[in-house]
Protein backbone atom coordinates (compact mmCIF):
# COMPACT_ATOMS: atom_id res chain seq x y z
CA UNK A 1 0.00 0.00 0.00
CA UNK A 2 3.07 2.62 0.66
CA UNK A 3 4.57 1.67 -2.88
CA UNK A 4 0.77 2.46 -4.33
CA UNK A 5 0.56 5.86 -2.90
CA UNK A 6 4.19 7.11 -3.26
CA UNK A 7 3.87 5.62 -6.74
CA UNK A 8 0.38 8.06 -6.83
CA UNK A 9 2.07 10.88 -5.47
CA UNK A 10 4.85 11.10 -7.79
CA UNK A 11 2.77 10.56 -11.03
CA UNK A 12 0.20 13.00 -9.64
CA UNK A 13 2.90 15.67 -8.64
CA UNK A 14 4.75 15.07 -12.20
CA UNK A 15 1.60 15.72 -14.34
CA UNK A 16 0.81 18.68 -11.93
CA UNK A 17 4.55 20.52 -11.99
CA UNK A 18 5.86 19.32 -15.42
CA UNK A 19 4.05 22.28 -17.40
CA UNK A 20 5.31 21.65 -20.68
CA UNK A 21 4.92 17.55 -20.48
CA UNK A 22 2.49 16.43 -23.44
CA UNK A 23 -0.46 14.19 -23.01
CA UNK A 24 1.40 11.39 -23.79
CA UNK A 25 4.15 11.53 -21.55
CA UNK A 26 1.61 11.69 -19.10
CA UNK A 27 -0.75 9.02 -20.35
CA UNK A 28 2.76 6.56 -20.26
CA UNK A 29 3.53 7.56 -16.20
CA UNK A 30 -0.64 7.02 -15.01
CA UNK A 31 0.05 3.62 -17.40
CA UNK A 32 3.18 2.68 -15.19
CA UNK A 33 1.69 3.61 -12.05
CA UNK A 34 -1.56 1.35 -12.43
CA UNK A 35 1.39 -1.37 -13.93
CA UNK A 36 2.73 -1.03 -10.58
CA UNK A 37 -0.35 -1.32 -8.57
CA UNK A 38 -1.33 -4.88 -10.66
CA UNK A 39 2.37 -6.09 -9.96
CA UNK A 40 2.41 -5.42 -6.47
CA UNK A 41 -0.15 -8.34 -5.97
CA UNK A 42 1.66 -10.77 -7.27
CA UNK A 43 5.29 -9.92 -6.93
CA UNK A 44 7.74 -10.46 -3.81
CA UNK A 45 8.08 -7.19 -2.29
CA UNK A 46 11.70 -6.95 -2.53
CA UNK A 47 11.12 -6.56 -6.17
CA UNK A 48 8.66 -4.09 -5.67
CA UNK A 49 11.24 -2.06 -4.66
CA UNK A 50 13.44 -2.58 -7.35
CA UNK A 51 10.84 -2.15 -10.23
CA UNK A 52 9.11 1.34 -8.02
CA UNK A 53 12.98 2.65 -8.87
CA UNK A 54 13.04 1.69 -12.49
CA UNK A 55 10.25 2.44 -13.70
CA UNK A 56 9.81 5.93 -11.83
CA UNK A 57 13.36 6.93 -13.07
CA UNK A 58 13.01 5.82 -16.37
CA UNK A 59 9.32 7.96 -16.92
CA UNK A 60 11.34 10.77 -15.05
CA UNK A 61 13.60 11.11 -17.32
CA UNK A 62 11.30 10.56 -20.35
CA UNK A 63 9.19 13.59 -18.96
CA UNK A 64 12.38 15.52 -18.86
CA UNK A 65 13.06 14.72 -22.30
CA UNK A 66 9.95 15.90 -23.43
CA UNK A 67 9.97 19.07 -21.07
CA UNK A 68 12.86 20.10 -22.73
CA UNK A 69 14.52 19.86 -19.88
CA UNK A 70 17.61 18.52 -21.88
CA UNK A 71 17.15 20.71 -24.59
CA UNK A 72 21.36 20.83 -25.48
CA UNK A 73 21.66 19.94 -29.38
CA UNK A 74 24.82 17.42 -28.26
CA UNK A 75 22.46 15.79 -25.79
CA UNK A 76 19.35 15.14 -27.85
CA UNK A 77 21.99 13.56 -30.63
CA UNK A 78 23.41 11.48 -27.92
CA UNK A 79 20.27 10.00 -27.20
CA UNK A 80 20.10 9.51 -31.01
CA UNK A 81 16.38 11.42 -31.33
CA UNK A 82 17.92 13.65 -34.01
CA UNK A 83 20.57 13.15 -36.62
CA UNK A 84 23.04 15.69 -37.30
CA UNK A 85 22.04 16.04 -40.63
CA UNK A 86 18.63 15.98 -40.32
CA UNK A 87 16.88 18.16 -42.33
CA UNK A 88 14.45 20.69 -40.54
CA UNK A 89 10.99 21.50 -41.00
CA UNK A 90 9.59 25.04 -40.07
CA UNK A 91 6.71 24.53 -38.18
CA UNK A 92 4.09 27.03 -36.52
CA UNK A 93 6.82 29.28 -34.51
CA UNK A 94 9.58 26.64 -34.14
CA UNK A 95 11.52 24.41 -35.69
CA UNK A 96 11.04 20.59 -35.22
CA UNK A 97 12.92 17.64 -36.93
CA UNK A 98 11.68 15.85 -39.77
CA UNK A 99 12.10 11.93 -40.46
CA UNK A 100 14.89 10.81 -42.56
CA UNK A 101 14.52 9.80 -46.11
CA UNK A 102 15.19 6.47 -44.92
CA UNK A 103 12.39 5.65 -42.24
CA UNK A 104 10.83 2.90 -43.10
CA UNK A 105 7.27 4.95 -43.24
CA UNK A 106 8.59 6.47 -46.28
CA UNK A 107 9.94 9.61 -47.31
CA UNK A 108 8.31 12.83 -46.11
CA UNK A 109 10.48 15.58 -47.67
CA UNK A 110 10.91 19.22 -46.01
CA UNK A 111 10.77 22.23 -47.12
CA UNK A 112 11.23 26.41 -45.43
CA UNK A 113 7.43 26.82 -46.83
CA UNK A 114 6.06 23.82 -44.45
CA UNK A 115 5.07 21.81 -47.33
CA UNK A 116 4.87 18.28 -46.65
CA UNK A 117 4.57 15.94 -49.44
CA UNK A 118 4.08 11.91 -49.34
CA UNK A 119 2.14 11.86 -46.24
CA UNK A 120 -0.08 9.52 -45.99
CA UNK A 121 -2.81 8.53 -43.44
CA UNK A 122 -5.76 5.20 -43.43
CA UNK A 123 -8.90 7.88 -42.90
CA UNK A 124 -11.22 8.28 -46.05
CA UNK A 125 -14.45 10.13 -46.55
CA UNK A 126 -17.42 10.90 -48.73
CA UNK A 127 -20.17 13.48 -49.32
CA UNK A 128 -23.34 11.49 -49.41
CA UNK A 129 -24.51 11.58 -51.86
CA UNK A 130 -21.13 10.58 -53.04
CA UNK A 131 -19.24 12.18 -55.73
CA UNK A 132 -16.02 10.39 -54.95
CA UNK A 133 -13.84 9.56 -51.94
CA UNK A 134 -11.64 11.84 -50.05
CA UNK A 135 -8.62 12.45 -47.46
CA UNK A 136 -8.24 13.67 -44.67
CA UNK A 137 -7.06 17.45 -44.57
CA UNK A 138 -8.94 18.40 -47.70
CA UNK A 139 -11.78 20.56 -48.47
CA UNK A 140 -14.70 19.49 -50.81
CA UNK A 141 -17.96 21.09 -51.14
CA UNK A 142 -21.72 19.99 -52.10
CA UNK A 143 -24.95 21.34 -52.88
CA UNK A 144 -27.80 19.33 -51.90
CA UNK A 145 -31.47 20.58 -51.68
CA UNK A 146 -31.39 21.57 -48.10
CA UNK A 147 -27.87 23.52 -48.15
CA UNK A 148 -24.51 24.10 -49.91
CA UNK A 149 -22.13 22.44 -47.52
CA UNK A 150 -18.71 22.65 -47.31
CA UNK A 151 -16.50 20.33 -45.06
CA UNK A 152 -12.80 20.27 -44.08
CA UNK A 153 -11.34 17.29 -41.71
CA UNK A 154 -7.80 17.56 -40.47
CA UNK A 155 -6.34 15.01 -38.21
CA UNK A 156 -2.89 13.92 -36.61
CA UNK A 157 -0.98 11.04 -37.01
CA UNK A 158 -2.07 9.28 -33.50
CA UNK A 159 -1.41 5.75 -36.07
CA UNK A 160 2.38 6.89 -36.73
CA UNK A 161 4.37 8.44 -33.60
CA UNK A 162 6.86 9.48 -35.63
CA UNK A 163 5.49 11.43 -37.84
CA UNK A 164 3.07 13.12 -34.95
CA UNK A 165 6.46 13.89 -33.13
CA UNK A 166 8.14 15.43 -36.07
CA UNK A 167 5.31 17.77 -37.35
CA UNK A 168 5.90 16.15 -41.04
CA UNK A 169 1.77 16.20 -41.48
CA UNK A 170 -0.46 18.65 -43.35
CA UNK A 171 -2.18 20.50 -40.35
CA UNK A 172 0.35 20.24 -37.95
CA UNK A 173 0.30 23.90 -36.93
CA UNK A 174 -3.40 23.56 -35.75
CA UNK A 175 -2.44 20.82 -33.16
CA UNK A 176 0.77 21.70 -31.75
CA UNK A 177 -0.33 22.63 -27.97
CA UNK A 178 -3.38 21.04 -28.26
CA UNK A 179 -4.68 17.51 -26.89
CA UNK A 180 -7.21 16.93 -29.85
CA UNK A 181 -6.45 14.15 -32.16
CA UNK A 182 -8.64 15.51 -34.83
CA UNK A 183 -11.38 18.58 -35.84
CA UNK A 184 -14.10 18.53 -38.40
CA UNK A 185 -15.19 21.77 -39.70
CA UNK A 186 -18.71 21.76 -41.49
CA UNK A 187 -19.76 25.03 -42.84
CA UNK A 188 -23.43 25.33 -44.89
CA UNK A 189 -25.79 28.09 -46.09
CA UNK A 190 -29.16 27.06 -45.96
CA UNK A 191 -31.59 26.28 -48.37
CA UNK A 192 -34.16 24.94 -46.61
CA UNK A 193 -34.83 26.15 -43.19
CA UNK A 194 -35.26 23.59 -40.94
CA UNK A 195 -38.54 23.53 -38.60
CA UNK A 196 -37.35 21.64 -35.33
CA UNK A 197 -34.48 21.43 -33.31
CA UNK A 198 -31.24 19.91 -35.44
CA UNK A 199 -28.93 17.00 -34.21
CA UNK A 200 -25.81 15.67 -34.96
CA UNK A 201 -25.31 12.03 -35.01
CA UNK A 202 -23.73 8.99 -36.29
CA UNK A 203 -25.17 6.19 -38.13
CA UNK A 204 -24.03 2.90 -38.79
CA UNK A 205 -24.98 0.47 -41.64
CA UNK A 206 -26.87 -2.82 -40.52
CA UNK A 207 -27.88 -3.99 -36.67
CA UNK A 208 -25.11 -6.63 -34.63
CA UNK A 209 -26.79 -7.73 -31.06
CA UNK A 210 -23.86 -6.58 -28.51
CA UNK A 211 -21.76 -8.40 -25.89
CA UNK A 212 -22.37 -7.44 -22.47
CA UNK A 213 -18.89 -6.62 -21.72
CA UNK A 214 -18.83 -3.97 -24.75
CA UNK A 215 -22.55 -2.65 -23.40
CA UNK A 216 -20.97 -1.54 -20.00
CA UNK A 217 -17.65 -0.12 -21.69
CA UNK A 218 -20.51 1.83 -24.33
CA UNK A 219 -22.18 2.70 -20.75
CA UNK A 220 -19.25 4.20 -19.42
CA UNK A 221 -18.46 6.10 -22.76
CA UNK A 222 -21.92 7.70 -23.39
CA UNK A 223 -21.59 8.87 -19.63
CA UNK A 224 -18.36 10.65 -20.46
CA UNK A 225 -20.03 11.91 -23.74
CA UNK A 226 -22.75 13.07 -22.21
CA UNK A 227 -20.79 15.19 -19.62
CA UNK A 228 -19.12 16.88 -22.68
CA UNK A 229 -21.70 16.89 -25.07
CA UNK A 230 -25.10 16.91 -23.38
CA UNK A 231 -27.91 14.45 -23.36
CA UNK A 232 -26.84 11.83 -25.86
CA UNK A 233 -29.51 9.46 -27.55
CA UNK A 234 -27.93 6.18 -28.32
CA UNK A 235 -30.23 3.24 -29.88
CA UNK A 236 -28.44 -0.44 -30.96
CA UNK A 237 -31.33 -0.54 -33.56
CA UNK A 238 -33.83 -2.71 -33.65
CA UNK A 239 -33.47 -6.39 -34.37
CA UNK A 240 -35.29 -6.84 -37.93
CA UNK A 241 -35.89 -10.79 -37.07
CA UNK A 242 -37.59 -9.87 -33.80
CA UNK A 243 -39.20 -5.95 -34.46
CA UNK A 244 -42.89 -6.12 -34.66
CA UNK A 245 -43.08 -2.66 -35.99
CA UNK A 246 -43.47 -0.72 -39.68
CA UNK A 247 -40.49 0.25 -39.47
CA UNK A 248 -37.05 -0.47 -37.48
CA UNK A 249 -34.26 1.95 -36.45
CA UNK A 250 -30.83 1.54 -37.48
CA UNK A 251 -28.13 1.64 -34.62
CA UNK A 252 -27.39 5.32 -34.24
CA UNK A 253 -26.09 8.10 -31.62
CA UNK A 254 -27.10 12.13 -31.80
CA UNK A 255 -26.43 14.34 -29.46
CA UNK A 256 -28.18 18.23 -29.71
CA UNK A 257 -26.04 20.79 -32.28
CA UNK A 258 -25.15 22.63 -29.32
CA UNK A 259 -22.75 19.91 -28.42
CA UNK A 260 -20.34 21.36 -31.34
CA UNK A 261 -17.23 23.10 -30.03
CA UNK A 262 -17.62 26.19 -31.85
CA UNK A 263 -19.92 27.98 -34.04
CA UNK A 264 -19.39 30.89 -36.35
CA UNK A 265 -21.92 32.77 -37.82
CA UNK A 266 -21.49 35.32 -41.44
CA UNK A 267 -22.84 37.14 -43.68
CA UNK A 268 -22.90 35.72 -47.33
CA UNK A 269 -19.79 36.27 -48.87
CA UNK A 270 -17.63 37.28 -45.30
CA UNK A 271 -17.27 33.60 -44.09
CA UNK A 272 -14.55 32.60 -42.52
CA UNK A 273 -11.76 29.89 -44.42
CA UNK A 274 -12.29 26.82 -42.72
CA UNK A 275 -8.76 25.83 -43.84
CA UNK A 276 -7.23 28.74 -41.36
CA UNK A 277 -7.01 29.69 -37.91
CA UNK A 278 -10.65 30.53 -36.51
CA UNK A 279 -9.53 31.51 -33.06
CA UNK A 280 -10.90 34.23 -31.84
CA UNK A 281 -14.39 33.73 -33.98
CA UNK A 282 -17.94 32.83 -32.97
CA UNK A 283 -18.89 31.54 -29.68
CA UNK A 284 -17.00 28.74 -28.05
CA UNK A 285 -18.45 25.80 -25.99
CA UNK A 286 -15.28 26.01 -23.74
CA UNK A 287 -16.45 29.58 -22.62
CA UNK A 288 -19.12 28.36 -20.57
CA UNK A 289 -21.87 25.58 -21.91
CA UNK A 290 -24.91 26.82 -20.63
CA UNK A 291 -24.41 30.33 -22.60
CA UNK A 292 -23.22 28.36 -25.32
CA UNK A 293 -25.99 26.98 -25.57
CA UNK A 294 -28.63 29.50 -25.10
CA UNK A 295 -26.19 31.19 -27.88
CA UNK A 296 -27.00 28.62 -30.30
CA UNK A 297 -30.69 28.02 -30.17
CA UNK A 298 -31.10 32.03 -30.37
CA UNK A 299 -29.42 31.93 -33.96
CA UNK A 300 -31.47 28.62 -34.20
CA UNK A 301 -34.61 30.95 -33.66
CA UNK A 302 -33.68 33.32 -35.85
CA UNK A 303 -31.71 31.04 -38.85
CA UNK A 304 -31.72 32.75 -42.42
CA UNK A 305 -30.73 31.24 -46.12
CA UNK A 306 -28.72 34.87 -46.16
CA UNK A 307 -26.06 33.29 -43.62
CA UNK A 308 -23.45 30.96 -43.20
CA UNK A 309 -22.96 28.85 -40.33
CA UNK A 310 -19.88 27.50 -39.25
CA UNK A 311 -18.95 24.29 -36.80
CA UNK A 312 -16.41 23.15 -35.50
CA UNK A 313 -16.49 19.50 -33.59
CA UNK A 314 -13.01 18.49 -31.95
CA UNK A 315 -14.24 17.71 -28.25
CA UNK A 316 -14.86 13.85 -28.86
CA UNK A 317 -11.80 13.59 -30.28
CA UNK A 318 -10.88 12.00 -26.89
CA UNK A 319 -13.04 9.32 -27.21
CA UNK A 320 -12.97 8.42 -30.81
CA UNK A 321 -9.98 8.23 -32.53
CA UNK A 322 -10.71 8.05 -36.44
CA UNK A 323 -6.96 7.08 -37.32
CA UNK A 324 -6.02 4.36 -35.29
CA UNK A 325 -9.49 3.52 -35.55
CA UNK A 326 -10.14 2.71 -31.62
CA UNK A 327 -12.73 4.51 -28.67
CA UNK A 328 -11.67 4.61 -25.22
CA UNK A 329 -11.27 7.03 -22.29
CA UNK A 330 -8.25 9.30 -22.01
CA UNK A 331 -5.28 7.14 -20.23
CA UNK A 332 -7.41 3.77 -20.48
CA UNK A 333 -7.84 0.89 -22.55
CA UNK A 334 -8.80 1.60 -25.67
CA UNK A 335 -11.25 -0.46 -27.94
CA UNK A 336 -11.35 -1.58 -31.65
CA UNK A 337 -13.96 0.43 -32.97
CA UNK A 338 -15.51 -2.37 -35.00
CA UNK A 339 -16.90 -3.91 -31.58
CA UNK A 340 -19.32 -1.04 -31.25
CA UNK A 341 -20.43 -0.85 -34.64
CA UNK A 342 -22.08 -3.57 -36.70
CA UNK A 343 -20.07 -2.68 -40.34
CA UNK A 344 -16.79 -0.55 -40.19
CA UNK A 345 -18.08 2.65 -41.80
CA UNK A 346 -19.82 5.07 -39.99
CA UNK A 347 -22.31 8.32 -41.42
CA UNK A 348 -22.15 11.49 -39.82
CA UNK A 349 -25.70 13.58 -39.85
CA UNK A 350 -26.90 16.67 -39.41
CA UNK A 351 -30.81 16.43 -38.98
CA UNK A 352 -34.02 17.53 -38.09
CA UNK A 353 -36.89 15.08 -36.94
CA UNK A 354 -40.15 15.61 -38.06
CA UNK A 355 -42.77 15.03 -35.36
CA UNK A 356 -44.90 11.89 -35.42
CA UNK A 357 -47.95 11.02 -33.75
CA UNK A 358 -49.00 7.60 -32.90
CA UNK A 359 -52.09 6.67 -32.67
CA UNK A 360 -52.24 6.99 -29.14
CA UNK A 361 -51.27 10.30 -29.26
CA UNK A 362 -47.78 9.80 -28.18
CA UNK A 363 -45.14 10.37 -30.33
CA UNK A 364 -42.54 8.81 -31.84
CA UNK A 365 -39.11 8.62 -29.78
CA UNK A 366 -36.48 6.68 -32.46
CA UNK A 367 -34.51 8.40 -34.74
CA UNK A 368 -36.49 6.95 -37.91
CA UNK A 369 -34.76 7.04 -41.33
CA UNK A 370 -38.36 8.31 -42.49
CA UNK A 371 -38.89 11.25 -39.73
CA UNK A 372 -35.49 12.65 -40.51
CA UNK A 373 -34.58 15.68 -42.83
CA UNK A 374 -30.79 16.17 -43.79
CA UNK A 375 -29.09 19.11 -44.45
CA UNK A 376 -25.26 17.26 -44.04
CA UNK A 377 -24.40 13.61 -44.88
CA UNK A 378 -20.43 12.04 -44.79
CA UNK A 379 -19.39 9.02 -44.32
CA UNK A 380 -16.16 7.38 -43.10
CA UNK A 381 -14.01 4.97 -42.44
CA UNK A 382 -10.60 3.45 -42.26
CA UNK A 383 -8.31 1.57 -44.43
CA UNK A 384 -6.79 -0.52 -41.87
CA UNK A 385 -10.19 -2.04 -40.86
CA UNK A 386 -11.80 -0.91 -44.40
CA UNK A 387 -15.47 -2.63 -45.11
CA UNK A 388 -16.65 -5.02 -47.56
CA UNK A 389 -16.68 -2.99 -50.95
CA UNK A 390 -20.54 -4.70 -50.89
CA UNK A 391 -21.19 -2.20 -47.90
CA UNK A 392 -19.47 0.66 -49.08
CA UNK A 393 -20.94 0.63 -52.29
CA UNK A 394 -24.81 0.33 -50.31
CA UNK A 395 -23.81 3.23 -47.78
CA UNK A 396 -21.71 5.75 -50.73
CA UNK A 397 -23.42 4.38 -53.48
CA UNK A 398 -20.35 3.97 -55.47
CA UNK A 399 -16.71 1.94 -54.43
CA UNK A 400 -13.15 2.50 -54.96
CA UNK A 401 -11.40 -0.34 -55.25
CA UNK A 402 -8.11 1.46 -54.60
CA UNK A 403 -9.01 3.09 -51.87
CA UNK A 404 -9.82 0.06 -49.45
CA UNK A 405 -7.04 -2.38 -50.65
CA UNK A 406 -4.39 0.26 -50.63
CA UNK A 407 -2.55 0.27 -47.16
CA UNK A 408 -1.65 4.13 -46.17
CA UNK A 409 1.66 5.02 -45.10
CA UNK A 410 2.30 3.69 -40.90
CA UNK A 411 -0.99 1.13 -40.60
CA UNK A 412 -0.15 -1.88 -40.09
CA UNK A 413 -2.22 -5.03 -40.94
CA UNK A 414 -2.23 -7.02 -38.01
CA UNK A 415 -4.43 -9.58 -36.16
CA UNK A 416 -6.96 -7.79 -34.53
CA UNK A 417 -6.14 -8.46 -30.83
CA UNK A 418 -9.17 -9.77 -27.83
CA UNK A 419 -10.12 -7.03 -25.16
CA UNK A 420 -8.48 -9.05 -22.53
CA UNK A 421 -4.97 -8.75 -24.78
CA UNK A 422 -5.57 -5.10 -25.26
CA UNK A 423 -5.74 -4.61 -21.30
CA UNK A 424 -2.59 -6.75 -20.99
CA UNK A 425 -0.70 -4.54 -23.34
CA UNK A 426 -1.76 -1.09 -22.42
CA UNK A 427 -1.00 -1.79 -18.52
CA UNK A 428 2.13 -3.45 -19.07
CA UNK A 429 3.81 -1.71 -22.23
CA UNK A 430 5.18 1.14 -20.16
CA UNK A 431 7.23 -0.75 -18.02
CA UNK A 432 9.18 -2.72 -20.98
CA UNK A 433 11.73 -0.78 -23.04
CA UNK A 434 11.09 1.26 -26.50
């Protein structure tokens, strides 16, 4: 119990007086800590000792590292984390190293304008409906009959370390300093104004009956959502073999529009770029959520065709991480994605529901395909897990053969490993050299 706490203490003080130790650092010391706590059950205490030192020492001096404490040129080389000839790329206000020509994720060449060239990551996209099948950190644009929508999706490189270290990504100015793994920017005019209160949701293709293990992790992770989001509906769908009703609801979660991050609203023609800096615009969440949100369903009252709106949704980045394709807490386990969702492509909405009476005068509580009006449809998914071109081509309406068979740059095809293996190596890893 006294190697526990003074392991607690020390993790707890690091994260609290190392100001300039990333996420990650501290993500690896809570990891050896609870590695600790499991091996002090079964292991002779004189070893406890032993391992308390190492490990403690080791993440020490890794958060020393990364605090820049040893920040010497000579030192960093000695510890071979830069070559002497490394080439340099000029980030947002400093300069950070870039990989060599010869890492084996292939070449990302530098440049003194920040171009990076050859990256590569496993996310794709598509406007529904589809008009072809995009990247990450581009812009494409649609008009449908509710709105002209334009959407921009920038991510980091959570699948290669490397290159997230280095900077060597389109984007990387947006997340230096920041936690967020990625941000989706949707920005529409309206055609159509919509009558009821809007959502934003995701829906997945076809219904899969759920374990009870991944129920309670879904449990804890709509609880978290819902303390950052708001009220979050979440249905499994209905089971079409057993349903007794008209019609049955596909597995979906929504969540009210005020649970985006940040909203921007301008006159026609003065809109902000969605591929720059917006800080500093609109109304933020992070200011204070009940004015945010009081904020947003004024303009709701009061939407116009003459305006466009702007959103920005990076919040459950921390729960859902499109790249490496996995949900989970901050600093826990994290899960395959594929066990919460029945095929591995998911649709991201922005609706309205139009009411429905029953004949009992009640009215309809599922999200029905038939009650809802759209005014922004994407889907997406990953290459590393990509789905059946059979369900890609029913969800986008069109398939890419390239696009799912081609492996992007730092995913690795691998045997997707059981929960129980996933907790072994997340508690563990820490404690065993890199």
């Amino acid at each position: 119990q006294a190697l526990c706490s003074s392991a607690l203490q020390v993790t707890f003080y690091l994260q609290q007086h190392t100001t300039k130790m990333d996420i990650v650092t501290s993500s690896y010391l809570v990891r050896a800590t609870l590695a600790l706590v499991a091996l002090a059950l079964v292991v002779p205490m004189s070893l406890h000792v032993l391992l308390f030192l190492v490990a403690v020492s080791g993440h020490v001096f890794r958060a020393a590292v990364k605090s820049r404490v040893f920040s010497t040129p000579a030192f960093v080389q000695r510890l071979g984390k830069v070559e002497p000839s490394a080439p340099v790329l000029l980030g947002h206000g400093k300069a950070t190293p870039c990989p060599s020509s010869s890492s084996s994720q292939g070449a990302r060449v530098c440049s003194a304008d920040s171009k990076v060239h050859s990256y590569e990551d496993p996310l794709r996209w598509s406007l529904l409906p589809s008009k072809g099948i995009n990247r990450a950190h581009e812009v494409h644009m649609q008009d449908t009959d509710t709105a002209t929508v334009k959407i921009f999706i920038m991510a980091r490189p959570t699948h290669d370390k490397d290159c997230d270290t280095s900077g060597a990504y389109p984007s990387n100015w947006h997340f230096q300093g920041r936690s967020r793994k990625w941000e989706a920017r949707i920005q529409l005019r309206f055609k159509q104004l919509p009558k009821n209160p809007l959502f934003v949701g995701l829906e997945m293709e076809g219904y899969k009956p759920m374990p009870l293990l991944v129920r309670r992790a879904e449990s804890v992770l709509v609880a978290a959502a819902t303390k950052l989001l708001g009220p979050v509906y979440r249905s499994h769908g209905d089971d079409p073999s057993k349903a007794d009703v008209a019609e049955v609801e596909a597995p979906c979660v929504a969540v009210p529009l005020y649970a985006c991050d940040q909203m921007i609203v301008s006159d026609v023609g003065e809109e902000p770029d969605i591929t720059s800096s917006l800080q500093g615009l609109g109304a933020l969440r992070a200011g204070g959520f009940t004015a945010f949100r009081e904020h947003v369903h004024a303009t709701l009252d009061d939407i116009s065709t003459d305006k466009v709106y702007t959103f920005c949704i990076w919040s459950v980045s921390n729960l859902i991480d499109l790249l490496r394709w996995e949900i989970g807490l901050p600093l826990s386990p994290q899960m395959d994605s594929n066990r919460f969702v029945p095929e591995p492509v998911v649709t991201v909405a922005m609706y309205e529901l139009a009411e429905d009476k029953r004949a009992d005068g009640s009215s309809e509580a599922r999200h029905l395909l038939s009650l809802k009006r759209y005014f922004v449809q994407f889907s997406y998914w990953n290459t590393s897990s990509p789905p059946a071109l059979t369900i890609l081509q029913k969800v986008i309406g069109r398939i890419c053969q390239p696009a799912l068979e081609e492996p992007a740059a730092g995913a690795e095809a691998v045997r997707q490993a059981t929960f129980v293996e996933q907790l072994v190596e997340y508690y563990l890893s820490p404690c065993m050299s890199r």
